[in-house]
Protein backbone atom coordinates (compact mmCIF):
# COMPACT_ATOMS: atom_id res chain seq x y z
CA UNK A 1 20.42 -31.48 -17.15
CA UNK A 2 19.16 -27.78 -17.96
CA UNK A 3 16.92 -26.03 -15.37
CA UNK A 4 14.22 -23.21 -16.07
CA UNK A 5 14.73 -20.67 -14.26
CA UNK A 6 12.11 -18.11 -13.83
CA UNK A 7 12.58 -14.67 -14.33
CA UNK A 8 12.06 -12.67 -10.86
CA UNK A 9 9.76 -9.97 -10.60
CA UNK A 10 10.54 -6.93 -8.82
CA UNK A 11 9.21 -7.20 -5.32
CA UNK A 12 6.02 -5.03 -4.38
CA UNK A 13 6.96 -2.39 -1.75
CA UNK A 14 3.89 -2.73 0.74
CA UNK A 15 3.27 0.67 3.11
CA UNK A 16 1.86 0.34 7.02
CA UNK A 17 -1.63 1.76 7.68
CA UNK A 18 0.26 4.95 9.21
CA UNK A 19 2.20 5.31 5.92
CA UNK A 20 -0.58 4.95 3.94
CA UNK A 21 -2.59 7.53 5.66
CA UNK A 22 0.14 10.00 5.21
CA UNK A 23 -0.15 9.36 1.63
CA UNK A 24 -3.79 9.41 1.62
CA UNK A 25 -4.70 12.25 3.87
CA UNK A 26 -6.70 10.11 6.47
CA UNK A 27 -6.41 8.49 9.78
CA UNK A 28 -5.33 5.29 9.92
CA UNK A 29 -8.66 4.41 11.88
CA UNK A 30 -10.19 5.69 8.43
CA UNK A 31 -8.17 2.94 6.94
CA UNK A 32 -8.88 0.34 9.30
CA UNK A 33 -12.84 1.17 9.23
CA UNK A 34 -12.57 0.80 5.12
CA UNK A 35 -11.26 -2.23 5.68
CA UNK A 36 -13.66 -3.53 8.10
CA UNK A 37 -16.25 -2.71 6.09
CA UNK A 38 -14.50 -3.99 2.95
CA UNK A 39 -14.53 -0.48 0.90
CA UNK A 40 -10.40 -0.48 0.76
CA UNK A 41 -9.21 -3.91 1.82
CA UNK A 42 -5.93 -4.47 2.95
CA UNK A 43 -3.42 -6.90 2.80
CA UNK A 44 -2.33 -8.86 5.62
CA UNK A 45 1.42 -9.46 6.77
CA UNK A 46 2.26 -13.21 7.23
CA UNK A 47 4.12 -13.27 11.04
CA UNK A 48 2.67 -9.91 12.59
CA UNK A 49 -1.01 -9.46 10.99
CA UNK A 50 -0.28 -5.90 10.44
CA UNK A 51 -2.56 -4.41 7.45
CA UNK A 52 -0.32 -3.30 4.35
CA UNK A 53 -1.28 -1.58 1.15
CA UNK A 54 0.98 -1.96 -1.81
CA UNK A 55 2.00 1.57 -3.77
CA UNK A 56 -0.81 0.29 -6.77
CA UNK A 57 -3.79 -0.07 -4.18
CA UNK A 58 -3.27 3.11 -2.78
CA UNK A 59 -2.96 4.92 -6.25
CA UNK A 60 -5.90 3.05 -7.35
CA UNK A 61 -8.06 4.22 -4.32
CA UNK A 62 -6.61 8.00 -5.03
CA UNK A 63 -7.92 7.86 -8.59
CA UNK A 64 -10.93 6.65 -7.66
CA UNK A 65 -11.47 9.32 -5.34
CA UNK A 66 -10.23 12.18 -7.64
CA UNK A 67 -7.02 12.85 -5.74
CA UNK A 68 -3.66 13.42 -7.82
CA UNK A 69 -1.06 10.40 -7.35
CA UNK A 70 1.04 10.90 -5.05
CA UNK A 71 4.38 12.73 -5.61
CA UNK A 72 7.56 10.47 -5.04
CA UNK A 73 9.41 12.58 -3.20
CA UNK A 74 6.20 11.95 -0.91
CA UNK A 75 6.73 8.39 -1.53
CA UNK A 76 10.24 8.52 -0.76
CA UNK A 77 9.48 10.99 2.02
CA UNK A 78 6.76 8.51 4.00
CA UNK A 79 9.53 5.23 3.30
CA UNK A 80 12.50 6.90 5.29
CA UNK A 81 10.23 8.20 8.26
């Protein structure tokens, strides 16, 4: 019997509210206000409830607000801290 097996995707790295913020240039009470008043909704993890944000939100936000994408060694920076 032959099985199809489905071809993984890569899985999407999802940032906190304080990582995001870093990345953004806000406060994460900015963040949680946007999402409150649904202007930059976040995710929601499913055990702690914590808001996340996955790498193509937040560049889509910072292109909608005329801000450059951020850098990776930013990226890279905000992941190890």
């Amino acid at each position: 019997m032959l099985f199809k097996i489905k071809s993984m995707e890569p899985a999407k790295k999802y940032f906190t509210i304080n990582q995001t913020a870093k990345l953004i240039g806000v406060t994460p009470l900015t963040l949680r206000n946007w999402d409150n008043a649904s202007k930059f909704r976040a995710a929601r993890h499913p055990i702690n409830n914590y808001r996340m944000y996955s790498l193509e939100q937040i560049e889509g936000l910072m292109k909608k607000l005329g801000l450059p994408k951020p850098p990776k060694k930013l990226v890279i920076q905000v992941l190890e801290d």
